[in-house]
N, C-alpha and C. Protein backbone atom coordinates (compact mmCIF):
# COMPACT_ATOMS: atom_id res chain seq x y z
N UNK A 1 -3.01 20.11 18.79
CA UNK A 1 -1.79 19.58 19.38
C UNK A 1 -2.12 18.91 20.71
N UNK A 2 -1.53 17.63 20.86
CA UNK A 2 -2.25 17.19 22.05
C UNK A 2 -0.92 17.82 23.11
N UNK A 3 -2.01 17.94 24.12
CA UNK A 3 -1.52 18.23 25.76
C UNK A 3 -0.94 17.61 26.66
N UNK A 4 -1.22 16.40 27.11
CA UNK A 4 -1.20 15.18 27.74
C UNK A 4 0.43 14.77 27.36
N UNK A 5 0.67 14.11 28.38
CA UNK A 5 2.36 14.14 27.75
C UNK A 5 2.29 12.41 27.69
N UNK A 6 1.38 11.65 27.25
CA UNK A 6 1.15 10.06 27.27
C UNK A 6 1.18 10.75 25.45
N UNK A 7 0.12 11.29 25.49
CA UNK A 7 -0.30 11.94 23.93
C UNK A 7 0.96 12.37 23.16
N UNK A 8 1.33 13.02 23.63
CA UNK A 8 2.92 13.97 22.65
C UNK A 8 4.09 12.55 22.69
N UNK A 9 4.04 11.49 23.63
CA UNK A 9 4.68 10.01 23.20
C UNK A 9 4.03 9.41 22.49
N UNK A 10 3.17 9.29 22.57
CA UNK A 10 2.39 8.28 21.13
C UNK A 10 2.30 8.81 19.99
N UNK A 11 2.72 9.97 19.77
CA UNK A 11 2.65 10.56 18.35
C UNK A 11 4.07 10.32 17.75
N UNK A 12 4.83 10.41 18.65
CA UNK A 12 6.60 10.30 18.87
C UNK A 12 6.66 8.57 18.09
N UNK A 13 5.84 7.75 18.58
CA UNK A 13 6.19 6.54 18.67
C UNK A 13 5.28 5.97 17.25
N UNK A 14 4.11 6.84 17.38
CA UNK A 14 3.97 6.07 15.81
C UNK A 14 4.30 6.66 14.68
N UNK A 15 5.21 8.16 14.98
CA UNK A 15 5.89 8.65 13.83
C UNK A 15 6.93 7.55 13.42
N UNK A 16 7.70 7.29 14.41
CA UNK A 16 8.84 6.25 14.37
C UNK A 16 8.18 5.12 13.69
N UNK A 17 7.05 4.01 14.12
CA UNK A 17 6.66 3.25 13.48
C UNK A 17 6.30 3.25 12.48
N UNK A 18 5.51 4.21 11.23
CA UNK A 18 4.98 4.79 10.47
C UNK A 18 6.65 4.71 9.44
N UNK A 19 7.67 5.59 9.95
CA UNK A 19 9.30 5.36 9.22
C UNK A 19 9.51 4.15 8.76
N UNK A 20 9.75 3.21 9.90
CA UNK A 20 9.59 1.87 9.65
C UNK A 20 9.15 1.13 8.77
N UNK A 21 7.57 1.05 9.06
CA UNK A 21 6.59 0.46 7.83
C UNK A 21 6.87 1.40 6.32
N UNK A 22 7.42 2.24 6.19
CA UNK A 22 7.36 3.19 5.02
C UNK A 22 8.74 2.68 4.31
N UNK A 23 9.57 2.62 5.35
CA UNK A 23 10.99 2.04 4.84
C UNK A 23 10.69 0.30 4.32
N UNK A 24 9.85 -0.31 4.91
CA UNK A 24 9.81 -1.84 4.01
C UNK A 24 8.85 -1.75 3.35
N UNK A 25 7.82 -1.41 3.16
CA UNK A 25 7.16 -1.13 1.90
C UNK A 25 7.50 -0.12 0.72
N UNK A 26 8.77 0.35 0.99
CA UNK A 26 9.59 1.16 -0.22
C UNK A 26 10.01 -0.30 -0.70
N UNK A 27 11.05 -0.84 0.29
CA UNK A 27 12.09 -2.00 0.00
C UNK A 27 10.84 -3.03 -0.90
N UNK A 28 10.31 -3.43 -0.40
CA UNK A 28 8.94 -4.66 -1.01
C UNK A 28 8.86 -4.17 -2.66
N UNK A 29 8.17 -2.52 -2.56
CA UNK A 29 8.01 -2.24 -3.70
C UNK A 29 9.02 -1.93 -5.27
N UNK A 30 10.39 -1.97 -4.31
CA UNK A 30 11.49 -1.55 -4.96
C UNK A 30 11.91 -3.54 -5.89
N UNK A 31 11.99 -3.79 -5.10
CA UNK A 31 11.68 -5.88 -4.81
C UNK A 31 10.80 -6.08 -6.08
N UNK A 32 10.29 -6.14 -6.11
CA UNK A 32 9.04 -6.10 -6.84
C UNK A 32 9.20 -5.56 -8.81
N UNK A 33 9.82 -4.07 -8.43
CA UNK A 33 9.95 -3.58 -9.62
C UNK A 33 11.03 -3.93 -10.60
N UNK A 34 12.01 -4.56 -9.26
CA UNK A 34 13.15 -4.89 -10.40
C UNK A 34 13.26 -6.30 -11.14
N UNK A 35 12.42 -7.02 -10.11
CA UNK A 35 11.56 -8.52 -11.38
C UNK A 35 11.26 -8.31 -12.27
N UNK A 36 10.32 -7.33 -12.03
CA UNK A 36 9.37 -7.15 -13.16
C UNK A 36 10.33 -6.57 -14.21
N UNK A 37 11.49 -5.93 -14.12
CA UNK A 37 12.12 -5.20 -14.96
C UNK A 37 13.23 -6.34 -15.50
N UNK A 38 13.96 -7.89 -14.49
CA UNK A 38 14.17 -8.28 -15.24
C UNK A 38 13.55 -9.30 -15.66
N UNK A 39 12.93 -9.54 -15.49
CA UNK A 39 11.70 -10.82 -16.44
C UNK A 39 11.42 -10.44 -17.82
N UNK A 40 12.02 -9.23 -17.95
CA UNK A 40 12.09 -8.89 -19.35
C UNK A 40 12.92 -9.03 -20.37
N UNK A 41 14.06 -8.79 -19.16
CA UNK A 41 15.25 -9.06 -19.75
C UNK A 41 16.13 -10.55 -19.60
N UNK A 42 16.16 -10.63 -18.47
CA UNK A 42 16.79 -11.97 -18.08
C UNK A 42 15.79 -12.97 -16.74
N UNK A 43 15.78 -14.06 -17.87
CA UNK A 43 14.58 -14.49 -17.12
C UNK A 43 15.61 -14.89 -16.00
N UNK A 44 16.66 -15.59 -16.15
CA UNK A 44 17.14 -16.83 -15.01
C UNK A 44 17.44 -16.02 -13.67
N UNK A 45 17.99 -14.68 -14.13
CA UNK A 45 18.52 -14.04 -12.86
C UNK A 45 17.40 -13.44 -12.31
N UNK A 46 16.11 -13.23 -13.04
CA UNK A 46 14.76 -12.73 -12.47
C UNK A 46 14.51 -13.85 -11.15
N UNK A 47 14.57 -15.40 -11.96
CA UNK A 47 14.73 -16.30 -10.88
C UNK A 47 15.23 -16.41 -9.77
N UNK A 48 16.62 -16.34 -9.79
CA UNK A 48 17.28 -16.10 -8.60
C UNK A 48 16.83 -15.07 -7.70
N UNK A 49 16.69 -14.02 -8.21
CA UNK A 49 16.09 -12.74 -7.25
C UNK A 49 14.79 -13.24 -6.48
N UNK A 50 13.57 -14.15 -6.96
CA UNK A 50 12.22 -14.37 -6.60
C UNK A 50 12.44 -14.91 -5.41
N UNK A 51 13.48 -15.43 -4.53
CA UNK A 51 13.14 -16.04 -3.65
C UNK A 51 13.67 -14.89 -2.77
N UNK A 52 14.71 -13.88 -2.49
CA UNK A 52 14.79 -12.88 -1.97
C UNK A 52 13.19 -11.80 -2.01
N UNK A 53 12.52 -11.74 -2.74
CA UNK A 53 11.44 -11.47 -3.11
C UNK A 53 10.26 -11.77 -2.05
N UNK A 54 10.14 -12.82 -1.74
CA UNK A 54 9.48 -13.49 -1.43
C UNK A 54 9.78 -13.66 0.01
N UNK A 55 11.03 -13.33 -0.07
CA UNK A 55 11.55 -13.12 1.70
C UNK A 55 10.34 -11.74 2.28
N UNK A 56 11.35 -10.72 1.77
CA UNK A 56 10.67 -9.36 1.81
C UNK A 56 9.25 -9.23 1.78
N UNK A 57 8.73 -9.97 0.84
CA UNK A 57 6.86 -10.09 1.23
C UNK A 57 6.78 -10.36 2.40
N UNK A 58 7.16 -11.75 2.46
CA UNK A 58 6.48 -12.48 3.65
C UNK A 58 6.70 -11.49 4.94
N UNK A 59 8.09 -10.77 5.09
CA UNK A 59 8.01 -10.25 5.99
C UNK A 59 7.04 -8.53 6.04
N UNK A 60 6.57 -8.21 5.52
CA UNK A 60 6.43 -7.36 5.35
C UNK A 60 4.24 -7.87 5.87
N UNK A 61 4.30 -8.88 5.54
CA UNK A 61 2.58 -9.07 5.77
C UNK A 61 3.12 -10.19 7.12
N UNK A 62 3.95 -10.78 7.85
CA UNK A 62 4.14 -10.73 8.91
C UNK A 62 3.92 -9.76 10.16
N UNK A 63 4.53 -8.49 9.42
CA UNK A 63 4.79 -7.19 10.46
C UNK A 63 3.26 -6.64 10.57
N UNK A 64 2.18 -7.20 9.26
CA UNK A 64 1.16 -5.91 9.17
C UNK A 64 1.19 -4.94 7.86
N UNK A 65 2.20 -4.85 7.76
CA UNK A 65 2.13 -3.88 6.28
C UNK A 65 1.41 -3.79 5.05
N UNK A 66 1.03 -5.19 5.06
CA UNK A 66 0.50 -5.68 3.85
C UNK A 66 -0.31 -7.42 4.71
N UNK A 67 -1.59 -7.07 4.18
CA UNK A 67 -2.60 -8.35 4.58
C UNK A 67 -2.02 -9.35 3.58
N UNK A 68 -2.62 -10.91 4.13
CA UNK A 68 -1.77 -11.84 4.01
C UNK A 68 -1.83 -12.22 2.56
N UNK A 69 -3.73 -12.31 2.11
CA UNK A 69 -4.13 -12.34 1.00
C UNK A 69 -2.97 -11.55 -0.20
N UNK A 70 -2.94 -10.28 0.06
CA UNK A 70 -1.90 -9.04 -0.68
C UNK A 70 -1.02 -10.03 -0.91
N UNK A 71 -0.04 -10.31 0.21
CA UNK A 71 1.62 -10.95 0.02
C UNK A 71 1.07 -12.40 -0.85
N UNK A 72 0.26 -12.75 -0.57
CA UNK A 72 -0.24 -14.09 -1.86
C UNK A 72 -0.26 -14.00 -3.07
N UNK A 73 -0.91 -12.83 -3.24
CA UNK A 73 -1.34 -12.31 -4.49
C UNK A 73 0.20 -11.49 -5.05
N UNK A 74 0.94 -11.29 -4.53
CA UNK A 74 1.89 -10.47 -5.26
C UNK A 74 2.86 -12.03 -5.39
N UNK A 75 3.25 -12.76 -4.66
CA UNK A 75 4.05 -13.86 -4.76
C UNK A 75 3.56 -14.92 -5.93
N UNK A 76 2.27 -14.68 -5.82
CA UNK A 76 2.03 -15.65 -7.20
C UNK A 76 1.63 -15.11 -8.64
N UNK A 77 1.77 -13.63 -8.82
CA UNK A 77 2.33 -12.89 -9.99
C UNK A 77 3.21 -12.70 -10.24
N UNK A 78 4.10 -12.51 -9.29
CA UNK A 78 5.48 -12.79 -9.68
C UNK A 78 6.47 -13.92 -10.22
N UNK A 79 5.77 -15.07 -9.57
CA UNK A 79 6.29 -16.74 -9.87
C UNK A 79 5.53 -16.30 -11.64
N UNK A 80 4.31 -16.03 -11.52
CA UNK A 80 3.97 -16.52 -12.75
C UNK A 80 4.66 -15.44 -14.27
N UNK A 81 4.71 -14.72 -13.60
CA UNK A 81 6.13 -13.54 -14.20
C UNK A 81 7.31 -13.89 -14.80
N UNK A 82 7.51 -14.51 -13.81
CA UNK A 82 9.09 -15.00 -13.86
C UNK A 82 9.22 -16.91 -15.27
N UNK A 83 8.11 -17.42 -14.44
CA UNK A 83 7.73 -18.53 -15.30
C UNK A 83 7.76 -18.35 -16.44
């Protein structure tokens, strides 16, 4: 347990950050699954959803969460998904 009371705030602060990043990489991954779920079913509205999609990446490898390469690679399986 740290001592230092700089220490017992930075644990404070990247618990909080850690919430954060955990809460948009739920959202990203949640994003993600329901394409894939309707590209099965309905392509056009799969469409419509991809660009909300694609919001949520980008921001998500903006923040750090995900390297940039990653948000590339998931945006252009998904286009080609949806295609």
């Amino acid at each position: 347990m740290p001592i230092i009371r700089s220490a017992k705030k930075a644990i404070r602060v990247s618990a909080r950050k850690k919430a954060v990043n955990d809460r948009r990489k739920r959202t990203m991954k949640d994003v993600i699954k329901k394409i894939e779920k309707l590209s099965k079913t309905d392509k056009k509205e799969a469409e419509q959803t991809l660009s909300s999609a694609f919001q949520v990446i980008d921001k998500a490898a903006k923040r750090g969460i995900i390297k940039k390469n990653n948000a590339a690679r998931k945006k252009s399986r998904l286009s080609r998904l949806v295609k």
